[in-house]
C-alpha atoms as a PDB file:
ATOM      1  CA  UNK A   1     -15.582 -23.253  -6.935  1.00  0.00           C
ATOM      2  CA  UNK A   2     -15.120 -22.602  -3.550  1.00  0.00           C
ATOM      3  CA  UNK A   3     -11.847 -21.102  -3.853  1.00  0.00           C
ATOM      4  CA  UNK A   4     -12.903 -18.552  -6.428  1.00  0.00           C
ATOM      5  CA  UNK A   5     -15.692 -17.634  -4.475  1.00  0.00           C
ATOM      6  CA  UNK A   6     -13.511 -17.282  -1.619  1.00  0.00           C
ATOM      7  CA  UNK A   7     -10.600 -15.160  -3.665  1.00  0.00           C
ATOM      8  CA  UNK A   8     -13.786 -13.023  -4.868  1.00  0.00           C
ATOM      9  CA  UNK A   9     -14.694 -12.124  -1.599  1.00  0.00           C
ATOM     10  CA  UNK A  10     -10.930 -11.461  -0.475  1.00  0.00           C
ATOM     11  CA  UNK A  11     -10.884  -8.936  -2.887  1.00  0.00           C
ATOM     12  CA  UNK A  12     -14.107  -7.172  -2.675  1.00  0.00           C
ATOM     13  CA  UNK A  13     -13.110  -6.757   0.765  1.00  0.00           C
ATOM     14  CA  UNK A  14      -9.379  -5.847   0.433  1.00  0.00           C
ATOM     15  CA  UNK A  15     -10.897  -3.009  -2.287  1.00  0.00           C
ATOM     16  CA  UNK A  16     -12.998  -1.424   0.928  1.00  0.00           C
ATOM     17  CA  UNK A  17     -11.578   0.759   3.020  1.00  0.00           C
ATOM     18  CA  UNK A  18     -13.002   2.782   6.172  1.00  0.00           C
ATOM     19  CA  UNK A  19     -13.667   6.543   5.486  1.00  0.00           C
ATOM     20  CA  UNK A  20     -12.475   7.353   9.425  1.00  0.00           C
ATOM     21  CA  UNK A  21     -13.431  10.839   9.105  1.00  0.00           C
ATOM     22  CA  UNK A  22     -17.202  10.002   8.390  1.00  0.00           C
ATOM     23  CA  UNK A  23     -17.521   7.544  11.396  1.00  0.00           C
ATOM     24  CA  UNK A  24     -20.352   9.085  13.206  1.00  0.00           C
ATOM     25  CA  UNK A  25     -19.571  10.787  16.585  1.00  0.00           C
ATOM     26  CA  UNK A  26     -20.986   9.168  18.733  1.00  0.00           C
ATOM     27  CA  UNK A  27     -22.214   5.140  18.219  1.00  0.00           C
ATOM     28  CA  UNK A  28     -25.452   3.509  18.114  1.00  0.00           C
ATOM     29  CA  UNK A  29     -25.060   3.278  21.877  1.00  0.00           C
ATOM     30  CA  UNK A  30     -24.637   7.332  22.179  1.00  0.00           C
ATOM     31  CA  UNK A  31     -20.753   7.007  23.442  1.00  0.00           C
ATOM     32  CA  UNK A  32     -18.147   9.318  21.624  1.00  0.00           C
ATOM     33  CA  UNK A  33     -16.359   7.592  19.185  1.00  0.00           C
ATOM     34  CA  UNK A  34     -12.717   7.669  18.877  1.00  0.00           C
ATOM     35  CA  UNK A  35     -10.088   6.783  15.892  1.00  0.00           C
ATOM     36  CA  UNK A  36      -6.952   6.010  17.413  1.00  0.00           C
ATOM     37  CA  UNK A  37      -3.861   7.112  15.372  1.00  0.00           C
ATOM     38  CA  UNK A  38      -0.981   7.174  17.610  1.00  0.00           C
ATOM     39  CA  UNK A  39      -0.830   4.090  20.210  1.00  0.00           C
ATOM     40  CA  UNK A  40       0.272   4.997  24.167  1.00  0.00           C
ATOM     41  CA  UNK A  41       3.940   4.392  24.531  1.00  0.00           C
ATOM     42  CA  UNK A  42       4.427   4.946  20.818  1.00  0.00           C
ATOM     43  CA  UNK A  43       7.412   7.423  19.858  1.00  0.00           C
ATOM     44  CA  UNK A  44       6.263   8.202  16.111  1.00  0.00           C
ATOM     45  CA  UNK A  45       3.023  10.281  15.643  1.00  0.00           C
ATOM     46  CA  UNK A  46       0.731   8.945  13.418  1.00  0.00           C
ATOM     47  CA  UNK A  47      -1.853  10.225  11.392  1.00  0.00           C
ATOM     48  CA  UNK A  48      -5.235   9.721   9.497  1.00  0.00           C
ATOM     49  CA  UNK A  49      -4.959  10.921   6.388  1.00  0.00           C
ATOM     50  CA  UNK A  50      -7.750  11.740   4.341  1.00  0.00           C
ATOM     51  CA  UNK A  51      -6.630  12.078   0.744  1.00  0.00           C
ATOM     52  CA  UNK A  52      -5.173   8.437   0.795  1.00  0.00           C
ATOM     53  CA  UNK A  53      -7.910   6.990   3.319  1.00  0.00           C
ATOM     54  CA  UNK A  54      -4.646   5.926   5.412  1.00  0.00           C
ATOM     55  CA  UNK A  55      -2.700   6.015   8.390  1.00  0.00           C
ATOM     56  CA  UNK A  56       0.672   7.308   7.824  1.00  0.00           C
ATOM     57  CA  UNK A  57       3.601   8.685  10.018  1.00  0.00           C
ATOM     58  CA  UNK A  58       3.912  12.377  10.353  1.00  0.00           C
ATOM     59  CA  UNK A  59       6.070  13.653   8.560  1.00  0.00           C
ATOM     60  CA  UNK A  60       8.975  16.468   9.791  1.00  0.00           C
ATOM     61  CA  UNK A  61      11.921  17.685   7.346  1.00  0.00           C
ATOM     62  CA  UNK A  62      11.597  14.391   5.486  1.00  0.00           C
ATOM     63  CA  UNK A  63      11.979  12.101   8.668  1.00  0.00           C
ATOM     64  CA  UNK A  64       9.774  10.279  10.967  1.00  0.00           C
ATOM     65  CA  UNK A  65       8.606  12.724  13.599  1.00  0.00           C
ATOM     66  CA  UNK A  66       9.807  11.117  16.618  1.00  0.00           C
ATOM     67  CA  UNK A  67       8.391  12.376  20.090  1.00  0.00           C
ATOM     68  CA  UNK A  68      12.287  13.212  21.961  1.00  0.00           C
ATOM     69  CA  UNK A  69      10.793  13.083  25.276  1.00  0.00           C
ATOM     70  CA  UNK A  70       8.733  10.082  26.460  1.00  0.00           C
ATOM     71  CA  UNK A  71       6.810   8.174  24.162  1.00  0.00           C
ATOM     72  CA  UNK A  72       2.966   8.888  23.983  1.00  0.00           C
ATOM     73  CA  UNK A  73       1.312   9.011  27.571  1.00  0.00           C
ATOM     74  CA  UNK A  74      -2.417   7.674  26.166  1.00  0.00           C
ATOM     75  CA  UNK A  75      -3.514   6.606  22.968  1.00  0.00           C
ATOM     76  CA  UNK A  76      -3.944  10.071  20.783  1.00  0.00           C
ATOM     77  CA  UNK A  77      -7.053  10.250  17.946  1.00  0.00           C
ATOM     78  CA  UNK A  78      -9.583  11.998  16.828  1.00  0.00           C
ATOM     79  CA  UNK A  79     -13.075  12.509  16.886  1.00  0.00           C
ATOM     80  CA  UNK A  80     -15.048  11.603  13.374  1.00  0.00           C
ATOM     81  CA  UNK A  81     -17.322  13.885  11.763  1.00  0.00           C
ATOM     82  CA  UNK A  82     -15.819  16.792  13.896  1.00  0.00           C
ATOM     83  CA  UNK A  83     -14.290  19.302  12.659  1.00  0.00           C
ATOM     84  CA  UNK A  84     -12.059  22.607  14.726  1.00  0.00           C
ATOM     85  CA  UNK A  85     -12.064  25.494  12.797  1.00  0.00           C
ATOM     86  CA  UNK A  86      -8.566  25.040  11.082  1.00  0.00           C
ATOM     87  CA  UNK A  87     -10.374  21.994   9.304  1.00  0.00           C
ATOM     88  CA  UNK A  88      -9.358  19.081  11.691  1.00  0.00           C
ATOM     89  CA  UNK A  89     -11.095  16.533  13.897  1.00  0.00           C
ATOM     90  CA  UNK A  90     -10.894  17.263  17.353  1.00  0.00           C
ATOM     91  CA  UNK A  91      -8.101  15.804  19.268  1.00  0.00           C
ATOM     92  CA  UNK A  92      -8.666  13.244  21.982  1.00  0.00           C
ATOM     93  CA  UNK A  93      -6.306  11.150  24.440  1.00  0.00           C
ATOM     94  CA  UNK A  94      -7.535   7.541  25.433  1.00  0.00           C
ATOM     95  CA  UNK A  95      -6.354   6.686  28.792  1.00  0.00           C
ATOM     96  CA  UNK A  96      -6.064   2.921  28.843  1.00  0.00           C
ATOM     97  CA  UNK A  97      -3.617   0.522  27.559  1.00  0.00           C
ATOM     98  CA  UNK A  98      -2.059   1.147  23.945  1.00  0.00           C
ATOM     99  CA  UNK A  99      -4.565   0.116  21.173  1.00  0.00           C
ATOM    100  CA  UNK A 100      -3.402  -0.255  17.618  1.00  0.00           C
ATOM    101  CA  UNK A 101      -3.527   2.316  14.960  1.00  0.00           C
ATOM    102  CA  UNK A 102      -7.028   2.210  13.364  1.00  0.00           C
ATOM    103  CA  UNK A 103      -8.496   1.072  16.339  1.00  0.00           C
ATOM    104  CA  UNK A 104     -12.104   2.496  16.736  1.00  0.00           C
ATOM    105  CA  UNK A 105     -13.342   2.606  20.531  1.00  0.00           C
ATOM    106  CA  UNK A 106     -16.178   3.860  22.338  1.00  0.00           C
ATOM    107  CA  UNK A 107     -14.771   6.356  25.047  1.00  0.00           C
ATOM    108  CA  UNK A 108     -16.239   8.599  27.897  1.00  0.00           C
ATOM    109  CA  UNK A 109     -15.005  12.345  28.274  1.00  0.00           C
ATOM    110  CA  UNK A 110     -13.249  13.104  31.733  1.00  0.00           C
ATOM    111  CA  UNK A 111     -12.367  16.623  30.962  1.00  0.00           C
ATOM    112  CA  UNK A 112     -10.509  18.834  28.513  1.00  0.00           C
ATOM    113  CA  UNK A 113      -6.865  20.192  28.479  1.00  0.00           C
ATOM    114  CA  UNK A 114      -6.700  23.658  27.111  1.00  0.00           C
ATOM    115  CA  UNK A 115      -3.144  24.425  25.982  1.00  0.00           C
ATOM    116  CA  UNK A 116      -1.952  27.347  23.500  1.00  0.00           C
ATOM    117  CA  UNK A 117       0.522  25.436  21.054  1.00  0.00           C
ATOM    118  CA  UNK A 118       2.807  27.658  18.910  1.00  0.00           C
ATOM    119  CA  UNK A 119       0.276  30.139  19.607  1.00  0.00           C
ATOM    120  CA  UNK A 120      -2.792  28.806  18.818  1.00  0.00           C
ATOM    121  CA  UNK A 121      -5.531  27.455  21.535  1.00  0.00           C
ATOM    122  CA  UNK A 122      -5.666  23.197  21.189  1.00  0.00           C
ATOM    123  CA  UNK A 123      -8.267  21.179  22.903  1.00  0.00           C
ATOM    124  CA  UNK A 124      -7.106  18.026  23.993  1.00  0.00           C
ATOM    125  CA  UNK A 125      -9.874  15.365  24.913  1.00  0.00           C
ATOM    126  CA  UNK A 126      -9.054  13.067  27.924  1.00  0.00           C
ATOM    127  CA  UNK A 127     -11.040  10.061  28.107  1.00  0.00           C
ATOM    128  CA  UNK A 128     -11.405   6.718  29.166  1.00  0.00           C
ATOM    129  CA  UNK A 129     -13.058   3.685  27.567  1.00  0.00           C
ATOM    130  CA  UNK A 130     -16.889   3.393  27.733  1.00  0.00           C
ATOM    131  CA  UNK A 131     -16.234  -0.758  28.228  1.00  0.00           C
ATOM    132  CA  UNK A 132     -15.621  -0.788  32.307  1.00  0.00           C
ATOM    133  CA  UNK A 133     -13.414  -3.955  31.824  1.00  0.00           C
ATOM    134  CA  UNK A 134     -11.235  -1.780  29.768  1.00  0.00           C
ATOM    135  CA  UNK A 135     -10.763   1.205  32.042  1.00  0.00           C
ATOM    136  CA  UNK A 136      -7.396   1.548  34.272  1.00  0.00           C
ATOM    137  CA  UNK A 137      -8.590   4.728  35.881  1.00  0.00           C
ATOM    138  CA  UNK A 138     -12.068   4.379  37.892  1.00  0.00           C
ATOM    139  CA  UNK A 139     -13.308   7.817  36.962  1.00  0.00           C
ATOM    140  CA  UNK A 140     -16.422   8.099  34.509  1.00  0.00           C
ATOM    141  CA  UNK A 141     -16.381  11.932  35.187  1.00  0.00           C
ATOM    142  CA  UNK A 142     -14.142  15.373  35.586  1.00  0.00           C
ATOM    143  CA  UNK A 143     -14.817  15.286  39.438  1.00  0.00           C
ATOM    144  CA  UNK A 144     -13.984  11.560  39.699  1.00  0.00           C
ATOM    145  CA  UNK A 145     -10.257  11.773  37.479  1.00  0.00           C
ATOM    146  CA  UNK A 146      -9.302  15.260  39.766  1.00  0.00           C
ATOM    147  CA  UNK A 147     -10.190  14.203  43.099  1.00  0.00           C
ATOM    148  CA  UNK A 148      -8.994  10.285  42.253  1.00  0.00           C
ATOM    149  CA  UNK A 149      -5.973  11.327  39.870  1.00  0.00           C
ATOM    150  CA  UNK A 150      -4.317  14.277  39.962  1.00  0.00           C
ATOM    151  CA  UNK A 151      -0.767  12.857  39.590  1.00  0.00           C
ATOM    152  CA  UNK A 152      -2.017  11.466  36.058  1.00  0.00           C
ATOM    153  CA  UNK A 153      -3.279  15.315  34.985  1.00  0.00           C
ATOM    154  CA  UNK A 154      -0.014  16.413  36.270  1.00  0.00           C
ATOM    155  CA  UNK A 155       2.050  14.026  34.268  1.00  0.00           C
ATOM    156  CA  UNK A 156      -0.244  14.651  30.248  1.00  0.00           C
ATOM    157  CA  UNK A 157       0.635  18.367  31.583  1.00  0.00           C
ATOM    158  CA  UNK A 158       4.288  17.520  32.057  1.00  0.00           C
ATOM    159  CA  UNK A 159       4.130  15.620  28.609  1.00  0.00           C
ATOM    160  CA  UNK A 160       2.260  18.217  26.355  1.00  0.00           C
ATOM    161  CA  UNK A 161       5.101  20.811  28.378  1.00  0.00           C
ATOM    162  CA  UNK A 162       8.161  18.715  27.043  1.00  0.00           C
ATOM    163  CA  UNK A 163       6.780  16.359  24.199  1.00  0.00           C
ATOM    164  CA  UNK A 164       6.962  19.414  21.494  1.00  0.00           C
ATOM    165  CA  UNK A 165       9.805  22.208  23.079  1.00  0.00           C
ATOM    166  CA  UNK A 166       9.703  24.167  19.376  1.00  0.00           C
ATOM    167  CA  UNK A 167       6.407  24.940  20.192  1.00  0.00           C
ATOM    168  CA  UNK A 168       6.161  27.019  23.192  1.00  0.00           C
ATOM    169  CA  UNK A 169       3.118  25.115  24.847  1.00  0.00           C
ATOM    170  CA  UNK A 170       1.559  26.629  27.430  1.00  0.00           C
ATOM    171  CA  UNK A 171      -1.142  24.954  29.950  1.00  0.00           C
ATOM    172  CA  UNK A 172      -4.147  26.980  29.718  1.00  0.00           C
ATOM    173  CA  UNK A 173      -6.228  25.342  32.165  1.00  0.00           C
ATOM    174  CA  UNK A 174      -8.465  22.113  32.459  1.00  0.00           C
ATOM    175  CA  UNK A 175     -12.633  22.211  31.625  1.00  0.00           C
ATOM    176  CA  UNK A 176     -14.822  19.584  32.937  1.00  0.00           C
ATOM    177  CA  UNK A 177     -17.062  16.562  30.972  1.00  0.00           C
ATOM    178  CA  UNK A 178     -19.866  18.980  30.402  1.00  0.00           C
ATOM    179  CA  UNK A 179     -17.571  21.191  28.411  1.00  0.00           C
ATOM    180  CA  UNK A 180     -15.772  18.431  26.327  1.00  0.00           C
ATOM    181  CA  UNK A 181     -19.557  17.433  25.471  1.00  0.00           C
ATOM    182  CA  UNK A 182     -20.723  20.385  24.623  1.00  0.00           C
ATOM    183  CA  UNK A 183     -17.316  20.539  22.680  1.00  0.00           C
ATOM    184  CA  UNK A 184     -18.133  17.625  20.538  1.00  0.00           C
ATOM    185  CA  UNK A 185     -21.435  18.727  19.481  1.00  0.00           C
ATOM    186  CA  UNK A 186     -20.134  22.116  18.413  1.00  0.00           C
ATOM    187  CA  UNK A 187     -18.069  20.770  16.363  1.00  0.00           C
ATOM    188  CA  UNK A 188     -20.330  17.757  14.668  1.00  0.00           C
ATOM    189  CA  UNK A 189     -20.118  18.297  10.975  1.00  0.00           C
END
C-alpha cells in the first residue's frame, strides 16, 4: 500500500509545474524575486519559456546560442509578474556564485545598467542576494557597489560591449537602487 501511495504522490507532483512568470515580485518578506535562467559562467543563454512552462536554450539559426566572448558574468533572470513594454519580464543580473537554472532567489537591487541593444533601450537589473551569507560583494546599495566596486561595473560594461557584437550595444549610463525600484513597480503586472 505504501508504495502505491507513494507512486501516487510521485506523480501528482511530477504533473505540477511552476508558472515562473506568475511568481509574485517581490516575496512574503518584501525582497524582489528573481528566476534565474542563465547560470554565471554559463556559455548558452537560457530561457523561460512560457508556452511550454520550461526552460529551454535560446535558440539562433537552429543552433545553441553560444555567448563567443566570456561566459555569463552573473547569473541572468527575470523578474515575475513584470512585464517591459515589448511583453517581457524585466531583466536582472545576480551577482553571486552561479545558481542553477530555475533557481528562485530573493535579491536586493544595486543599480540599473541602461544600454541601447540593436537599437532599442534594455534595462539590466544588478543585484545581489538578499541572504548576507550568500553575497560576494558587501554592497546592499548603488552608493555602496560604485564607491566599493567599480572594477566589477566596468567589467558587466565590458561584457554587455563584447558578449553580443551583431548588436551594436551601447552603454547608456548607470541609475541608482531607487530607480531599479521604482522600475519594478512600474512594471508589476
Amino acid at each position: 500500500m505504501k508504495k502505491v501511495l507513494f507512486g501516487f504522490i510521485l506523480i501528482a507532483f511530477s504533473g505540477c509545474k511552476t508558472n515562473y512568470e506568475n511568481l509574485p515580485a517581490f516575496s512574503e518578506s518584501k525582497q524582489v524575486q528573481v528566476v534565474i535562467e542563465t547560470p554565471a559562467g554559463s556559455a548558452r543563454e537560457y530561457a523561460f519559456s512560457p508556452k511550454t512552462n520550461e526552460f529551454v536554450v535560446v535558440q539562433e539559426a537552429g543552433q545553441d546560442k553560444i555567448v563567443r566572448f566570456l561566459p555569463y558574468p552573473a547569473n541572468a533572470g527575470f523578474i515575475p509578474s513584470t512585464r517591459t513594454p515589448d511583453s517581457k519580464p524585466l531583466h536582472v543580473l545576480v551577482l553571486s556564485e552561479s545558481q542553477q537554472t530555475g533557481t528562485v532567489t530573493e535579491v536586493m537591487p544595486l543599480g540599473v545598467l541602461l544600454l541601447e541593444s540593436a537599437g532599442e533601450l534594455e534595462y539590466q537589473i544588478v543585484t545581489v542576494p538578499a541572504k548576507p551569507s550568500e553575497r560576494l560583494l558587501d554592497a546592499t546599495d548603488s552608493e555602496e557597489f560604485m564607491q566599493k566596486y567599480p572594477a566589477a561595473k566596468r567589467m558587466l560594461e565590458t561584457w554587455f560591449l563584447n558578449a553580443e557584437p551583431q548588436k551594436n550595444v551601447r552603454i547608456m549610463g548607470w541609475k541608482d537602487d531607487k530607480f531599479a525600484d521604482d522600475l519594478i513597480r512600474k512594471h508589476m503586472k
